[in-house]
C-alpha atoms as a PDB file:
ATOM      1  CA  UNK A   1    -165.326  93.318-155.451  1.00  0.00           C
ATOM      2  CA  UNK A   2    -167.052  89.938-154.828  1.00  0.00           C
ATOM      3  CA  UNK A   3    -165.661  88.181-151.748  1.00  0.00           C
ATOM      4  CA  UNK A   4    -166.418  84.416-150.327  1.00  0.00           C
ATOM      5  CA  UNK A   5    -165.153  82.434-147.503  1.00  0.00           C
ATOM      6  CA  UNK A   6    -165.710  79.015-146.604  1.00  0.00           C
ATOM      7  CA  UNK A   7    -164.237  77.325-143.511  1.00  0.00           C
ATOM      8  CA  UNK A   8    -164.431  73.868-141.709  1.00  0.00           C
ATOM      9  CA  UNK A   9    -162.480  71.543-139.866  1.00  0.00           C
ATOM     10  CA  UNK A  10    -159.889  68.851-140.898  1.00  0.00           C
ATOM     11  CA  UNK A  11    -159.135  65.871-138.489  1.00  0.00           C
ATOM     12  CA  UNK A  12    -155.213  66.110-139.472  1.00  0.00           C
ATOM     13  CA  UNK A  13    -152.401  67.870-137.549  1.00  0.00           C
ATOM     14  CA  UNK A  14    -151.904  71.837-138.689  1.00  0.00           C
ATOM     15  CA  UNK A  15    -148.170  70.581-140.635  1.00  0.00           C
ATOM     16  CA  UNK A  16    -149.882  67.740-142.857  1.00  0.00           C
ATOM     17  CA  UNK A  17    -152.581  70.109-144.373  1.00  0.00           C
ATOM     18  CA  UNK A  18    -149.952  73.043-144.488  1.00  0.00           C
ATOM     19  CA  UNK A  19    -148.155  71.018-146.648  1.00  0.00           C
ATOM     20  CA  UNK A  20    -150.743  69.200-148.856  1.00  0.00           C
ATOM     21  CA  UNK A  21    -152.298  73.288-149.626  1.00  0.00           C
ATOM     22  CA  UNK A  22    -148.801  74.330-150.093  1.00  0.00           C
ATOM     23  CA  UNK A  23    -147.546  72.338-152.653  1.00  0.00           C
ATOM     24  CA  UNK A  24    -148.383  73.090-156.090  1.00  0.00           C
ATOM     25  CA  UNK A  25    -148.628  69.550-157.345  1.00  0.00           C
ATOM     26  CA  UNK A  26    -151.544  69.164-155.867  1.00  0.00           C
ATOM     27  CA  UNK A  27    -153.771  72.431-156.461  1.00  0.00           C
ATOM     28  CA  UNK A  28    -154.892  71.048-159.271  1.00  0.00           C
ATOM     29  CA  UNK A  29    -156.496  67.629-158.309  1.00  0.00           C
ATOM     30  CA  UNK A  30    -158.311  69.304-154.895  1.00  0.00           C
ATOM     31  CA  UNK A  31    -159.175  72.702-156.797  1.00  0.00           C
ATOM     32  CA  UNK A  32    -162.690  72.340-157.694  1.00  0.00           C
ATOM     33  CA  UNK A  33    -162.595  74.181-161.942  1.00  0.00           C
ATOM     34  CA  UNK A  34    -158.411  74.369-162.038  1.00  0.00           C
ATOM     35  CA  UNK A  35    -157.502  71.789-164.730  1.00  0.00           C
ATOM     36  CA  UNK A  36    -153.334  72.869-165.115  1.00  0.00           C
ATOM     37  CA  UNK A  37    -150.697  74.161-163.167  1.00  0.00           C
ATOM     38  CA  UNK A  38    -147.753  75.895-164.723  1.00  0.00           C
ATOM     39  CA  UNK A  39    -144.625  77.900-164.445  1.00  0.00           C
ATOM     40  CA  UNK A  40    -144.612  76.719-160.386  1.00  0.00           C
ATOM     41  CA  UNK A  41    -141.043  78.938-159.238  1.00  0.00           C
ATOM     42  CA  UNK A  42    -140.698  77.870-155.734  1.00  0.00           C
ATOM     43  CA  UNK A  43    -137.745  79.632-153.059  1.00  0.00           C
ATOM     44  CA  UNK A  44    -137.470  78.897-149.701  1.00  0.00           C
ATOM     45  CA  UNK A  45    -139.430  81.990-148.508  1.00  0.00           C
ATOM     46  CA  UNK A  46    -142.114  81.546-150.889  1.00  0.00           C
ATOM     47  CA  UNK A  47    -142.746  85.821-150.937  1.00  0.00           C
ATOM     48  CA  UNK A  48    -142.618  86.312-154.614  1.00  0.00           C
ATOM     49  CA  UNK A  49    -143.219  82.896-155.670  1.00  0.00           C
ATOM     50  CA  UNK A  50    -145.556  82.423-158.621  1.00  0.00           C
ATOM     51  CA  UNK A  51    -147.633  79.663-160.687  1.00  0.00           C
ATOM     52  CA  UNK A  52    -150.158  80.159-163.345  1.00  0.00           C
ATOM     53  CA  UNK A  53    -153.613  77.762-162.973  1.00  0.00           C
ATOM     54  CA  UNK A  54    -155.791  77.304-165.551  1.00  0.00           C
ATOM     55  CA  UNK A  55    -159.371  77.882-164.005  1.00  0.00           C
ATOM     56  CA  UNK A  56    -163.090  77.066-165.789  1.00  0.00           C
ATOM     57  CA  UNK A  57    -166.219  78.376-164.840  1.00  0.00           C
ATOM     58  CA  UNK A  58    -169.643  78.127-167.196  1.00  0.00           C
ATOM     59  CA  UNK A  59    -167.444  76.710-170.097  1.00  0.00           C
ATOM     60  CA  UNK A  60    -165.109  79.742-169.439  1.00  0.00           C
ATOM     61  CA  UNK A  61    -161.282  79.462-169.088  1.00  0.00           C
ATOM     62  CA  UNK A  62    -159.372  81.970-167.154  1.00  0.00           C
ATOM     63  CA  UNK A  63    -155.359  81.662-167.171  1.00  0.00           C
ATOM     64  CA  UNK A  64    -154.892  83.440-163.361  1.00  0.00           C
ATOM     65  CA  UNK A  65    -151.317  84.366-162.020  1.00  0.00           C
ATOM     66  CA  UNK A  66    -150.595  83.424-158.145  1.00  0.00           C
ATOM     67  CA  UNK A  67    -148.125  85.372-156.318  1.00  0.00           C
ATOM     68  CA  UNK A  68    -146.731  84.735-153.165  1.00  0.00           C
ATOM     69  CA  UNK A  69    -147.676  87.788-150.968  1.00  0.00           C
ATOM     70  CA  UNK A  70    -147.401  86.259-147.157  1.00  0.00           C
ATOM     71  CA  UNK A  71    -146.233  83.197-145.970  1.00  0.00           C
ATOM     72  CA  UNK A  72    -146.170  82.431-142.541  1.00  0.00           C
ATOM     73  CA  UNK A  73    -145.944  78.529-142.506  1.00  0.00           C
ATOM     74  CA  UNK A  74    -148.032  76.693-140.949  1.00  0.00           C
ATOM     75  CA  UNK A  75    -150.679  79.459-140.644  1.00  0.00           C
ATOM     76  CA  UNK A  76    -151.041  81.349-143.740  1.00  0.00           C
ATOM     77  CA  UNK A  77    -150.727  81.500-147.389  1.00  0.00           C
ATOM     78  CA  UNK A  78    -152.269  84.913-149.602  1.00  0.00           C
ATOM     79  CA  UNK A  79    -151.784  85.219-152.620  1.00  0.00           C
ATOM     80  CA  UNK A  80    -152.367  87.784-155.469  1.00  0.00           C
ATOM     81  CA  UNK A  81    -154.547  86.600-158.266  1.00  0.00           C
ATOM     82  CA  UNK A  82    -153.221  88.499-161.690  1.00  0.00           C
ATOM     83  CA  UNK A  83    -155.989  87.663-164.842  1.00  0.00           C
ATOM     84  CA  UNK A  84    -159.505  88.127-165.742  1.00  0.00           C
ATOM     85  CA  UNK A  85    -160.500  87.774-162.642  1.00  0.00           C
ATOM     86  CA  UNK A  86    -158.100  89.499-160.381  1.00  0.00           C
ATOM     87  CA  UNK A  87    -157.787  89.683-156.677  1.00  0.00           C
ATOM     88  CA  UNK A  88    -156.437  87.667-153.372  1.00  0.00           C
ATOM     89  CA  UNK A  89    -156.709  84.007-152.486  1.00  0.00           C
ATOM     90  CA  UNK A  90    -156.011  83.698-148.721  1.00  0.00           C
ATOM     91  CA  UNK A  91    -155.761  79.837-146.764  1.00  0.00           C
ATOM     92  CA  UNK A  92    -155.540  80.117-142.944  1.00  0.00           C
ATOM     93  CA  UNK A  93    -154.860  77.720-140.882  1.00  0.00           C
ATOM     94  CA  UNK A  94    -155.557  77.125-137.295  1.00  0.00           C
ATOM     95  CA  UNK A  95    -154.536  74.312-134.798  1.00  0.00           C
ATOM     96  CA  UNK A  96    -157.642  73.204-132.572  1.00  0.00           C
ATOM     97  CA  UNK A  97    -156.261  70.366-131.492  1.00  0.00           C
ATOM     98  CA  UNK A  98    -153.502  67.813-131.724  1.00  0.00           C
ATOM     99  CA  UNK A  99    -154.954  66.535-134.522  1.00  0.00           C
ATOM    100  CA  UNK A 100    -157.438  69.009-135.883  1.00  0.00           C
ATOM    101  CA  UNK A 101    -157.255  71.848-137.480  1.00  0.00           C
ATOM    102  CA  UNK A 102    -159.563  74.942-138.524  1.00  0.00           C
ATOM    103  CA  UNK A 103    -159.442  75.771-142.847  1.00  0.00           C
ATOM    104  CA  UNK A 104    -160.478  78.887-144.328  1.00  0.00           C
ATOM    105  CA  UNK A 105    -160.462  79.779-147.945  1.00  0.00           C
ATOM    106  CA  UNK A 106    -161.330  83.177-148.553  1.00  0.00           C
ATOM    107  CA  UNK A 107    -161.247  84.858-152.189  1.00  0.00           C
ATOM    108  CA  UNK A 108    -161.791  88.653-153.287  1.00  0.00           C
ATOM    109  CA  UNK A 109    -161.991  88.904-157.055  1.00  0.00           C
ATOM    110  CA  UNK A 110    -162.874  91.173-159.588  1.00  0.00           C
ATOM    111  CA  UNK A 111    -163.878  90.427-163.099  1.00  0.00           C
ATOM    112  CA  UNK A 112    -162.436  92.364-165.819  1.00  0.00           C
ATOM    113  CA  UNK A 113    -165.021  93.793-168.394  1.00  0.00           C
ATOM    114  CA  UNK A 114    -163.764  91.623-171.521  1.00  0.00           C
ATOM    115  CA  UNK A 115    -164.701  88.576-169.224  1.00  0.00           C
ATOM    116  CA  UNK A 116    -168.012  90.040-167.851  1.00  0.00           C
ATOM    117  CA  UNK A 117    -168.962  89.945-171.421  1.00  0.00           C
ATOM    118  CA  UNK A 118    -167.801  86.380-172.045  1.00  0.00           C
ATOM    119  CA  UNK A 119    -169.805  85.142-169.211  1.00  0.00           C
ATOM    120  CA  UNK A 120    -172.662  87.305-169.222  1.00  0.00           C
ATOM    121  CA  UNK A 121    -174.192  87.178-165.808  1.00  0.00           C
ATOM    122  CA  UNK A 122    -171.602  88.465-163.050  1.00  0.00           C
ATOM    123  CA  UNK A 123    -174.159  86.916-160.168  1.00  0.00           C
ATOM    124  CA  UNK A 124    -174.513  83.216-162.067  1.00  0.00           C
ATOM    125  CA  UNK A 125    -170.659  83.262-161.592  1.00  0.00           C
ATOM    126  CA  UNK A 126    -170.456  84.185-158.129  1.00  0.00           C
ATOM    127  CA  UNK A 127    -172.818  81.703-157.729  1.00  0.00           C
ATOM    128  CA  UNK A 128    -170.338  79.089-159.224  1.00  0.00           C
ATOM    129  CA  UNK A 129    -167.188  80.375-157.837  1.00  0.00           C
ATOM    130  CA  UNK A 130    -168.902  79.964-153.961  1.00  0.00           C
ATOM    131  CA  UNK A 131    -170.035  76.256-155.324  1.00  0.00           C
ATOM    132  CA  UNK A 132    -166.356  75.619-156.138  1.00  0.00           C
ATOM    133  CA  UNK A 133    -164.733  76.980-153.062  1.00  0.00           C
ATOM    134  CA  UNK A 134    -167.142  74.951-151.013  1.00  0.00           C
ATOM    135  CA  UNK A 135    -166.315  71.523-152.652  1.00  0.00           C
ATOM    136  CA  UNK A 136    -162.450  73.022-152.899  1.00  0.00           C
ATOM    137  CA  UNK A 137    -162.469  72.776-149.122  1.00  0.00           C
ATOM    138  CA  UNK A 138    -164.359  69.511-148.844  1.00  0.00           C
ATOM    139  CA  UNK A 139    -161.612  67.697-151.482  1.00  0.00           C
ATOM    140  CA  UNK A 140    -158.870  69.447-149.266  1.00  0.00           C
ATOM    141  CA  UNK A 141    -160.730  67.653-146.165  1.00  0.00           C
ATOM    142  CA  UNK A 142    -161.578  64.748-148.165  1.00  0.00           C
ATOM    143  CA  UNK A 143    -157.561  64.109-149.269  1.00  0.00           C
ATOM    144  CA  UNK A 144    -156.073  64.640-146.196  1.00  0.00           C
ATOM    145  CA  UNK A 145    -158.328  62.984-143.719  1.00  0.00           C
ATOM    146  CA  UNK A 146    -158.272  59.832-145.692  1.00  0.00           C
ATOM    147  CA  UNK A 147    -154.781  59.774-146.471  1.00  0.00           C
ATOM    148  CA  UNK A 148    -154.718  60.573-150.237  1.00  0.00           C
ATOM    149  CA  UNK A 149    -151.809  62.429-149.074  1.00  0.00           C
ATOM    150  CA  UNK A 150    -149.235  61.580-147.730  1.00  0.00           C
ATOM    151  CA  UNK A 151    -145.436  62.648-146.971  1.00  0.00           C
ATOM    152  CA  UNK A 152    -143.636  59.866-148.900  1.00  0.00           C
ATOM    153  CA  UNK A 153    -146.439  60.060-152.004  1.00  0.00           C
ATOM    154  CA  UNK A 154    -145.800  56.323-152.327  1.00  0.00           C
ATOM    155  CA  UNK A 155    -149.554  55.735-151.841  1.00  0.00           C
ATOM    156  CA  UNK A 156    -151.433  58.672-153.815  1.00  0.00           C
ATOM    157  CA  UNK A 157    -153.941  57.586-156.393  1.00  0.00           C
ATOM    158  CA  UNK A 158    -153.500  59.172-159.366  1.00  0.00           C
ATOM    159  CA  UNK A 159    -157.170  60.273-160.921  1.00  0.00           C
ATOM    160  CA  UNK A 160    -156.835  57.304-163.602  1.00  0.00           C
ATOM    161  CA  UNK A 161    -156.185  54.823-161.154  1.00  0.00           C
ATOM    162  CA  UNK A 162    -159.084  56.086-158.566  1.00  0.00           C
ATOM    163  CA  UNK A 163    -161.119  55.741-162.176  1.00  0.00           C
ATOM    164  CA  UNK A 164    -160.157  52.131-162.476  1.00  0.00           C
ATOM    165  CA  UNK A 165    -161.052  51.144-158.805  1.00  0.00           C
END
């Protein structure tokens, strides 16, 4: 099982990054290789809650199933992965300040044999995957700190529009 973490610090309260991770709307304009987001089901306790992301890596697409497995707001989020490449996703959060906190992204995956085959070189992908987490959590940092997000989504840039300026 292949696992990589990746960690750093975002100058933004604990709540505001909680809530910009947590919401499926935007997984797919911070996650470095997910293009779609579908079939978000969201309860109040989250537990259980799934969404389906389209994710590409070396010209490879991989529909992978998110499920809910702890959520502990604003600390934690784990999910199970369910696809080709199958496994957890896990974002902690810590509070190091007022107006800091501490993000890690850790994944533990396994490839599935039919998509081994596809992509051909298991440590070229790994390779990729760690590239994407890294820049994952530098758009997360990126976003938040500069107020791409925000709570009344009045003033988020939609990709065309960031295009156009």
């Amino acid at each position: 099982m292949t696992r990589l973490k990746k960690t750093t610090t975002i100058y933004a309260p604990i709540e505001r990054v909680f809530e910009f991770v947590d919401d499926p709307n935007n997984v797919a304009e911070y996650s470095v290789g997910v293009s779609r987001v579908k079939g978000s089901v969201r309860t109040e306790q989250r537990v259980g809650d799934v969404m389906t992301l389209t994710y590409t890596a070396l010209g490879i697409r991989f529909d992978e199933e998110f499920t809910y497995t702890k959520y502990e707001k604003p600390h934690i989020l784990i999910s199970k992965v369910s696809g080709p490449m199958s496994g957890t996703f896990h974002v902690t959060l810590e509070r190091e300040a007022s107006n800091q906190t501490l993000v890690s992204l850790e994944v533990e995956y396994e490839i599935a044999t039919s998509a081994l085959r596809r992509v051909m070189n298991r440590l070229f992908l790994e390779r990729v995957n760690e590239k994407n987490l890294d820049r994952t959590l530098g758009n997360i940092k990126m976003m938040v700190e500069t107020g791409w997000f925000n709570e009344t989504r009045r003033e988020k840039p939609t990709r065309s529009q960031e295009t156009i300026a």
